[in-house]
Protein backbone atom coordinates (compact mmCIF):
# COMPACT_ATOMS: atom_id res chain seq x y z
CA UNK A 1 -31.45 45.86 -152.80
CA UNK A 2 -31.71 42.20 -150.72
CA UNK A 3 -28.96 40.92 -150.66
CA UNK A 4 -27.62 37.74 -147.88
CA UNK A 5 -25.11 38.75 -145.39
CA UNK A 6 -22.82 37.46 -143.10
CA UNK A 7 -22.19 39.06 -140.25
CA UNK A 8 -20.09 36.60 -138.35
CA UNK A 9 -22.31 35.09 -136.54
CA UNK A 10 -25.47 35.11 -138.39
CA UNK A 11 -26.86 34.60 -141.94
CA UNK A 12 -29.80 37.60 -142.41
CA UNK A 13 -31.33 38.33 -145.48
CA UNK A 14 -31.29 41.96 -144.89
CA UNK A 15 -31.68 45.58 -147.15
CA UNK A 16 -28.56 46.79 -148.31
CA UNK A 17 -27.82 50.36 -151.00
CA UNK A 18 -27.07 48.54 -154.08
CA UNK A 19 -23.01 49.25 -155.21
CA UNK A 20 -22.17 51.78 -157.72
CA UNK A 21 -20.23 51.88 -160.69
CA UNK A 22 -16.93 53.41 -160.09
CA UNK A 23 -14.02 53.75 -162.32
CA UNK A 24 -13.16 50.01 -163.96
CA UNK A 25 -16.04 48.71 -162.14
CA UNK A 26 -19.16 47.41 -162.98
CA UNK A 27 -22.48 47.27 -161.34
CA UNK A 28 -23.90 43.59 -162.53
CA UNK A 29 -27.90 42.32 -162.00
CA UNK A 30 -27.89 38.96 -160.62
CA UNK A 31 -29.59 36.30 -161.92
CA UNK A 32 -28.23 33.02 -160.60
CA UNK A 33 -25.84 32.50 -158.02
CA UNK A 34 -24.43 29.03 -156.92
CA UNK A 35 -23.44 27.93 -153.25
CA UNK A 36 -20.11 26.72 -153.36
CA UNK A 37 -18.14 24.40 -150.70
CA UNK A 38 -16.21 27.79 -150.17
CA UNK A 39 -19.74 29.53 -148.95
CA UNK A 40 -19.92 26.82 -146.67
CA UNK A 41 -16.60 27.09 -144.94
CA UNK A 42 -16.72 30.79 -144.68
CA UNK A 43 -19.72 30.97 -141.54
CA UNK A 44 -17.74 27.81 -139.88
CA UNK A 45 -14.62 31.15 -139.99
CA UNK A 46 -12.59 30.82 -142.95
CA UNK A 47 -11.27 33.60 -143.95
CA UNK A 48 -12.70 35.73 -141.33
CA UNK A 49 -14.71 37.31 -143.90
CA UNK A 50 -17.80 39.34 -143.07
CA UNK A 51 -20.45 40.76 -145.66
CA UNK A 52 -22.11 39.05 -148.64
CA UNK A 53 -21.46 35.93 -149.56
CA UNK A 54 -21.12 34.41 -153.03
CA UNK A 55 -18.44 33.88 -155.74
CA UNK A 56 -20.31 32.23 -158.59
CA UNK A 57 -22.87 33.53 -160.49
CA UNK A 58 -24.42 35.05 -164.14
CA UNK A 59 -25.89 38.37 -164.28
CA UNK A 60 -26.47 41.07 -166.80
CA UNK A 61 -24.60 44.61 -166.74
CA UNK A 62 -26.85 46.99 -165.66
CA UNK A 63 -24.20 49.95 -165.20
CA UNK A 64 -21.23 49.99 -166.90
CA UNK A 65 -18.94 51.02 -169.96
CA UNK A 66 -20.29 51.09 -173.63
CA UNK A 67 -20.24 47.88 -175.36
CA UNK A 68 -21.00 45.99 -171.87
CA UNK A 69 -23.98 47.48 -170.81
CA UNK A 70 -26.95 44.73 -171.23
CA UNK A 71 -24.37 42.30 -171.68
CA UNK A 72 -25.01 38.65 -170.11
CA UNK A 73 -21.84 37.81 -168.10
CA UNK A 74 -19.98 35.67 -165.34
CA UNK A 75 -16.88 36.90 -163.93
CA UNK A 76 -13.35 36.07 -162.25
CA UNK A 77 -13.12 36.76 -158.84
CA UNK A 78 -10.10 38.00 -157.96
CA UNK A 79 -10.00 41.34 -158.35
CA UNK A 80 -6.25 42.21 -158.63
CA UNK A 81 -4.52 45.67 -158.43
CA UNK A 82 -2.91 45.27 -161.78
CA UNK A 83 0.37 47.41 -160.56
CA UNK A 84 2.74 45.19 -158.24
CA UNK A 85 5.26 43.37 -159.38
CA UNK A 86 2.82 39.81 -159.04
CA UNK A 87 0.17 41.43 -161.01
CA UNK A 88 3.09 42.59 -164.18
CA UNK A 89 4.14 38.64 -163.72
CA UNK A 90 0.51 37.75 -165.19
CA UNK A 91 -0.17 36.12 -161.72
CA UNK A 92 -3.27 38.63 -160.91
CA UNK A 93 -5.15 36.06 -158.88
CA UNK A 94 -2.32 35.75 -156.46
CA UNK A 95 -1.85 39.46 -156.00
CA UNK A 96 -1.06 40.53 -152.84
CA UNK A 97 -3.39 43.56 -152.54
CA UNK A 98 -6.06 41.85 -154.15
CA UNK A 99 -9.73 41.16 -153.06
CA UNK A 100 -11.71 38.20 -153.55
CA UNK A 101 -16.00 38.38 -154.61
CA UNK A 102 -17.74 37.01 -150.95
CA UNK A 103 -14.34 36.27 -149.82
CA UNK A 104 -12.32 38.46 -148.68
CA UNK A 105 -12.69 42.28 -149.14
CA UNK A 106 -15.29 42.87 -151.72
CA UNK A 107 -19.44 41.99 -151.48
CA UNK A 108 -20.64 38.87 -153.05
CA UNK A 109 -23.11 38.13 -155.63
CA UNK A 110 -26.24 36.28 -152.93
CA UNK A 111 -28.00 39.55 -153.75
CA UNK A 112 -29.31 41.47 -156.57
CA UNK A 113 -26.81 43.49 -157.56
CA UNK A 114 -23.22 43.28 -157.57
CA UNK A 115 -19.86 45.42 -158.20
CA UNK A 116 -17.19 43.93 -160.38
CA UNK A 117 -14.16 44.70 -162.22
CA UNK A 118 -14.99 45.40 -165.94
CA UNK A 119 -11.97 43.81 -166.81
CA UNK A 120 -12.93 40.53 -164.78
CA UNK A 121 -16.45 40.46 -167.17
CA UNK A 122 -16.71 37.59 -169.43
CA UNK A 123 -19.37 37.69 -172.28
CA UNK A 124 -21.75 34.36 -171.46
CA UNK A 125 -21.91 32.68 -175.32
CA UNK A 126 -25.88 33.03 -176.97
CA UNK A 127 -26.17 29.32 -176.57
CA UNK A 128 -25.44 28.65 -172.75
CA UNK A 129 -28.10 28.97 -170.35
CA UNK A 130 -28.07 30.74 -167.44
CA UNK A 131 -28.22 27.19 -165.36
CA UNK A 132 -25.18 26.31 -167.00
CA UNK A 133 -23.16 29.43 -167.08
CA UNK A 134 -23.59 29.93 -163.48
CA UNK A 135 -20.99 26.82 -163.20
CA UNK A 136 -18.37 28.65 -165.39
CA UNK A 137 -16.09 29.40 -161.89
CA UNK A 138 -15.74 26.37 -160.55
CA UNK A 139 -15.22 24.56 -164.23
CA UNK A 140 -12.68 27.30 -164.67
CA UNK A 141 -10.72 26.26 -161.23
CA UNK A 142 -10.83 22.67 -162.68
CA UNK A 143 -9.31 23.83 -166.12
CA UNK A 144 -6.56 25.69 -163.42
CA UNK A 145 -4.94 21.79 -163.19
CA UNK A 146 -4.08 22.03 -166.73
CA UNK A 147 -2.23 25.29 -166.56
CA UNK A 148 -0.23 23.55 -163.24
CA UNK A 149 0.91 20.12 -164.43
CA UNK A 150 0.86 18.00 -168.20
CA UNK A 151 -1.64 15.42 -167.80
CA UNK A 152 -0.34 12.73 -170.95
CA UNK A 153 -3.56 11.06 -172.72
CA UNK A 154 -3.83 8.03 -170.75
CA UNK A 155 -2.27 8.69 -167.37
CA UNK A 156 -4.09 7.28 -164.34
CA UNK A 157 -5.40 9.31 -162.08
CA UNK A 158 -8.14 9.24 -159.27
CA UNK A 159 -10.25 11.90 -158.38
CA UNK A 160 -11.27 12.12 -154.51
CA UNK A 161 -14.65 13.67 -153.67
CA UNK A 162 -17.51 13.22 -155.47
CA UNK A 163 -19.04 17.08 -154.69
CA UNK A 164 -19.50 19.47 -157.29
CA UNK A 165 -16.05 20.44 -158.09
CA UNK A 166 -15.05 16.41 -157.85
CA UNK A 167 -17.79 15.53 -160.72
CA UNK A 168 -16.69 18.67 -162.99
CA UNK A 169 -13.05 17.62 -162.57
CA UNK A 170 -13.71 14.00 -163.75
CA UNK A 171 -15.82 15.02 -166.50
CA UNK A 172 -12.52 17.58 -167.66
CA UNK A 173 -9.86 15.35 -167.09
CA UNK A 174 -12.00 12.59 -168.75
CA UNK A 175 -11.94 14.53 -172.26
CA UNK A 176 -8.44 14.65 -172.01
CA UNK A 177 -7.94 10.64 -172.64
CA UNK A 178 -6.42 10.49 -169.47
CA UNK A 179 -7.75 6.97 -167.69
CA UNK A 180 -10.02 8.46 -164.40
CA UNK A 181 -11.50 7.05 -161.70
CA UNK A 182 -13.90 9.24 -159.51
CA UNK A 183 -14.16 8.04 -155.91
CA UNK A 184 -16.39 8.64 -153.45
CA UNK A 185 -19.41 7.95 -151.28
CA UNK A 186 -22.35 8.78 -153.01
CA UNK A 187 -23.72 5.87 -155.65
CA UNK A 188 -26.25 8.70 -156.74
CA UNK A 189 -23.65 10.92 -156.99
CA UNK A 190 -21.51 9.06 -158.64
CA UNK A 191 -23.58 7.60 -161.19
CA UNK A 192 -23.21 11.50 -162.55
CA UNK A 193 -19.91 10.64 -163.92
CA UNK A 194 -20.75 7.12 -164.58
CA UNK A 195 -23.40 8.13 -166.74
CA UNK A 196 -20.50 9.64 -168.98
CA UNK A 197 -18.32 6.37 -169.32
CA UNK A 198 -16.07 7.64 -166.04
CA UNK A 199 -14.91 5.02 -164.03
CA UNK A 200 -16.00 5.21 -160.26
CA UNK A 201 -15.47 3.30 -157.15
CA UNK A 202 -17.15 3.80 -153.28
CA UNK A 203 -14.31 4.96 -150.77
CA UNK A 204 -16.40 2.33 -148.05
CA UNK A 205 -15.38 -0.40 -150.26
CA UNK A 206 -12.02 -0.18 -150.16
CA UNK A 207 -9.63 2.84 -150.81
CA UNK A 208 -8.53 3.28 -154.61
CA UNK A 209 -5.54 1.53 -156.10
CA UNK A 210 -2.09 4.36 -155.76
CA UNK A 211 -1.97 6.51 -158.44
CA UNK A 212 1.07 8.88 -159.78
CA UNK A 213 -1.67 11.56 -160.03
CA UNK A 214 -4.48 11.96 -156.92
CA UNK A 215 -6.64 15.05 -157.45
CA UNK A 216 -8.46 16.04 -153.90
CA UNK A 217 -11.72 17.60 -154.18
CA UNK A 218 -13.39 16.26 -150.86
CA UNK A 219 -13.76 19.20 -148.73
CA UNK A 220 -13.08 17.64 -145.51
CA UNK A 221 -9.56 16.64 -143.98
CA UNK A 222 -10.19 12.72 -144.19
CA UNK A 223 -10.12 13.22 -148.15
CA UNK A 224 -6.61 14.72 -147.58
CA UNK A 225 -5.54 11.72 -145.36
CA UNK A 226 -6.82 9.35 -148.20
CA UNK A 227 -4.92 11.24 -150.86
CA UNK A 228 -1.80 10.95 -148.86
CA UNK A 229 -2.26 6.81 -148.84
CA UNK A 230 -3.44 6.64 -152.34
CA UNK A 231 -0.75 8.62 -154.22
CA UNK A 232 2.11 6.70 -155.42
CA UNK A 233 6.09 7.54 -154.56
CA UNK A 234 7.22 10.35 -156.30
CA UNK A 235 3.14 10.69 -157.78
CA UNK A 236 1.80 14.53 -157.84
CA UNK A 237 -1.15 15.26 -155.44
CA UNK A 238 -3.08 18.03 -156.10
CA UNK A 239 -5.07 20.03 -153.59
CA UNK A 240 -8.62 21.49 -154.37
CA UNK A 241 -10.28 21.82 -150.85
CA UNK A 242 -10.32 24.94 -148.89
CA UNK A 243 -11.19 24.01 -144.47
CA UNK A 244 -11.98 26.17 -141.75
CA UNK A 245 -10.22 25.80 -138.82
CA UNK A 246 -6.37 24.56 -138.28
CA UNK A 247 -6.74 20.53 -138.75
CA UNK A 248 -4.63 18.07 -138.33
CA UNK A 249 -2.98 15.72 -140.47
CA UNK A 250 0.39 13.95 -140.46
CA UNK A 251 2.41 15.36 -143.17
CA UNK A 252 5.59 12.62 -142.84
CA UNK A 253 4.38 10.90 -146.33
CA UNK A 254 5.20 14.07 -148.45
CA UNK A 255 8.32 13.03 -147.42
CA UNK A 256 8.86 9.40 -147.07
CA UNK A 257 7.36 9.01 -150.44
CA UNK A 258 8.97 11.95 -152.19
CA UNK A 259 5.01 13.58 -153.19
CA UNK A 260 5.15 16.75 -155.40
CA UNK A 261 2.10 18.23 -153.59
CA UNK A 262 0.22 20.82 -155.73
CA UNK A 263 -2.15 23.92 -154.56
CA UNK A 264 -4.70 24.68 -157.11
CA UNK A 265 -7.64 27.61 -156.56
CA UNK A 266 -9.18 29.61 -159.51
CA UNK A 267 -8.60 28.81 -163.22
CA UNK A 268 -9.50 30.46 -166.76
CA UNK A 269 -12.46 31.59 -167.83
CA UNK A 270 -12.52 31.41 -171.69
CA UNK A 271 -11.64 27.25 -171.71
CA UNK A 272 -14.95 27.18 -169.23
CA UNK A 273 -17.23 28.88 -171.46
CA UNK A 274 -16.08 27.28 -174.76
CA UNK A 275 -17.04 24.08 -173.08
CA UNK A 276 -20.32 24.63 -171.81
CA UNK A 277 -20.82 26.59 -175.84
CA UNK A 278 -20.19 23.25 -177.17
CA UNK A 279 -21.85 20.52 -174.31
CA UNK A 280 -18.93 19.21 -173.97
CA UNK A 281 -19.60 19.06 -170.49
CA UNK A 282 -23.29 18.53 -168.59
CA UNK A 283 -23.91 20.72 -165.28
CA UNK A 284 -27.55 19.89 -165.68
CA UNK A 285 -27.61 16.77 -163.36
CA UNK A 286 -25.18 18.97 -161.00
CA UNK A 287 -28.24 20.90 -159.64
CA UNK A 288 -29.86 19.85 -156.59
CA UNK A 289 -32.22 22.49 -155.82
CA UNK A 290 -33.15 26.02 -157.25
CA UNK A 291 -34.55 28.52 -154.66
CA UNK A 292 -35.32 32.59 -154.40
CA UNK A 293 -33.36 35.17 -153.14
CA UNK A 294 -35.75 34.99 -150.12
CA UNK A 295 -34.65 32.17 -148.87
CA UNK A 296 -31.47 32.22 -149.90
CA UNK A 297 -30.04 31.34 -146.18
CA UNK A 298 -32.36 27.99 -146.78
CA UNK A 299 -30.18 27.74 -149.78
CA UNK A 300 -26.82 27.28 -147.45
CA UNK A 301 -28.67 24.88 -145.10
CA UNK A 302 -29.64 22.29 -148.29
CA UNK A 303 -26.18 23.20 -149.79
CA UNK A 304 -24.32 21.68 -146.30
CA UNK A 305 -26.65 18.48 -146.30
CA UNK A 306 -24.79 15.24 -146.91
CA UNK A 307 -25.21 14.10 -150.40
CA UNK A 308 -26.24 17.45 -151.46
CA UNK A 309 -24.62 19.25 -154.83
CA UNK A 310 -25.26 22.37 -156.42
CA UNK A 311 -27.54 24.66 -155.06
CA UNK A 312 -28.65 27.99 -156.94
CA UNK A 313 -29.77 30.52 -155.54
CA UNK A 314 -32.20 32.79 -158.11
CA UNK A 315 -31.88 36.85 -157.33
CA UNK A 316 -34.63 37.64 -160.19
């Protein structure tokens, strides 16, 4: 099979065996895969991971148990060992032994096939299309908030970043009632959310008025810095952004303004799909660019251009 590989050092779209189905696994045909910030961060040296890349995608069992075989799915990517004592705690995507899809320890989905857990499979509704499904992951880490904090209808609270994961967090917290405002430096971008009767504001004209809740979906390490000025005393800040490297930032106004800082990674799956089921929310305008497996290193280039959102990558 092709599949897109890094090695490092290099991106090369090279000719790999495809995986097999062993026990509780199952071997998946790709059909879309989407470049995520993650992707991005991981040939700058995050992670130190090395093989192929990829995380989100929607694909059709092509090995597998009875009753999934032919089955159009997505699936989590944390791929837990189900027997320590964080796995019997129901916290499976914070296992220690685990491995992660194009992350760490386990072959990512830029490629035609790829290996999952069956028990990681979720059934893609009739109704959503592939374009769509293929966004389940990240809507699912957005949904992750929710199981983290109580959002009451009609609490402020800014969004930073105004990427993919920023304009799918909006659009989620939005159909909550609570009161959002989406920040960030693309009008094109953020006309997206604006579109959807979501308040937004440019970060060059001015930083946001402090919120009690600051959700940070930037990418970079100047969106963290921001957050830290924007949240209110005793506010919650939560952290979406994943950065290569070890940078810097002055941590003194965790503490001088008594922040409840928040990590939050992957999120559920079922709350995803139910939305995209019933349009709840639109991942249409989220697509920048569709290109072939072929050129799928292409794909990471366009994804890491300014302005940029989602790009898909097609392994039919």
């Amino acid at each position: 099979m092709r599949a897109l590989v890094w090695n490092g050092a290099e991106l090369r779209l090279t000719e790999r065996t495809a995986p097999a189905a062993t026990d509780g696994m199952a071997v998946v045909r790709v059909h879309l895969a989407g470049v995520c910030r993650t992707d991005l961060e991981i040939v700058k040296g995050y992670m130190g991971f090395t093989g192929v890349l990829g995380h989100e995608f929607v694909g059709t069992v092509a090995v597998g148990p009875d009753g999934w075989r032919d089955e159009r799915v997505v699936a989590e990517i944390n791929f837990e060992c189900g027997a320590c004592d964080t796995c019997l705690r129901g916290l499976g995507r914070h296992c220690p032994h685990r491995r992660v899809l194009g992350i760490e320890g386990a072959d990512g989905a830029f490629a035609e096939y790829v290996a999952v857990p069956v028990r990681n499979l979720h059934r893609v509704p009739d109704g959503v299309a592939d374009e769509a499904a293929v966004f389940t992951e990240p809507l699912a880490a957005a949904f992750e908030i929710f199981e983290q904090i109580e959002i009451p209808a009609g609490k402020r609270v800014v969004v930073l970043g105004d990427g993919r994961l920023g304009l799918l967090v909006a659009q989620v917290l939005d159909r909550t009632g609570a009161r959002v405002l989406l920040a960030g430096k693309h009008p094109a971008k953020l006309a997206i959310a604006a579109a959807r009767g979501i308040e937004t504001a440019l970060v060059g004209d001015g930083p946001p008025a402090p919120a009690g809740l600051v959700i940070e979906a930037t990418g970079s390490i100047d969106g963290l810095r921001l957050a830290l000025d924007v949240v209110e005393p005793r506010g919650t800040l939560v952290l979406k952004s994943t950065i290569a490297g070890s940078p810097s930032v002055d941590l003194s106004p965790l503490v001088i303004k008594e922040i409840s800082l928040v990590g939050s990674r992957c999120g559920p799956f079922p709350p995803a799909l139910s939305l995209l089921a019933n349009e709840e929310v639109d991942v249409r305008p989220l697509v920048s660019a569709r290109l072939p497996l072929a050129r799928a290193d292409e794909a990471l280039r366009r994804a890491s251009v300014p302005g940029a959102l989602k790009v898909l990558i097609d392994a039919r």
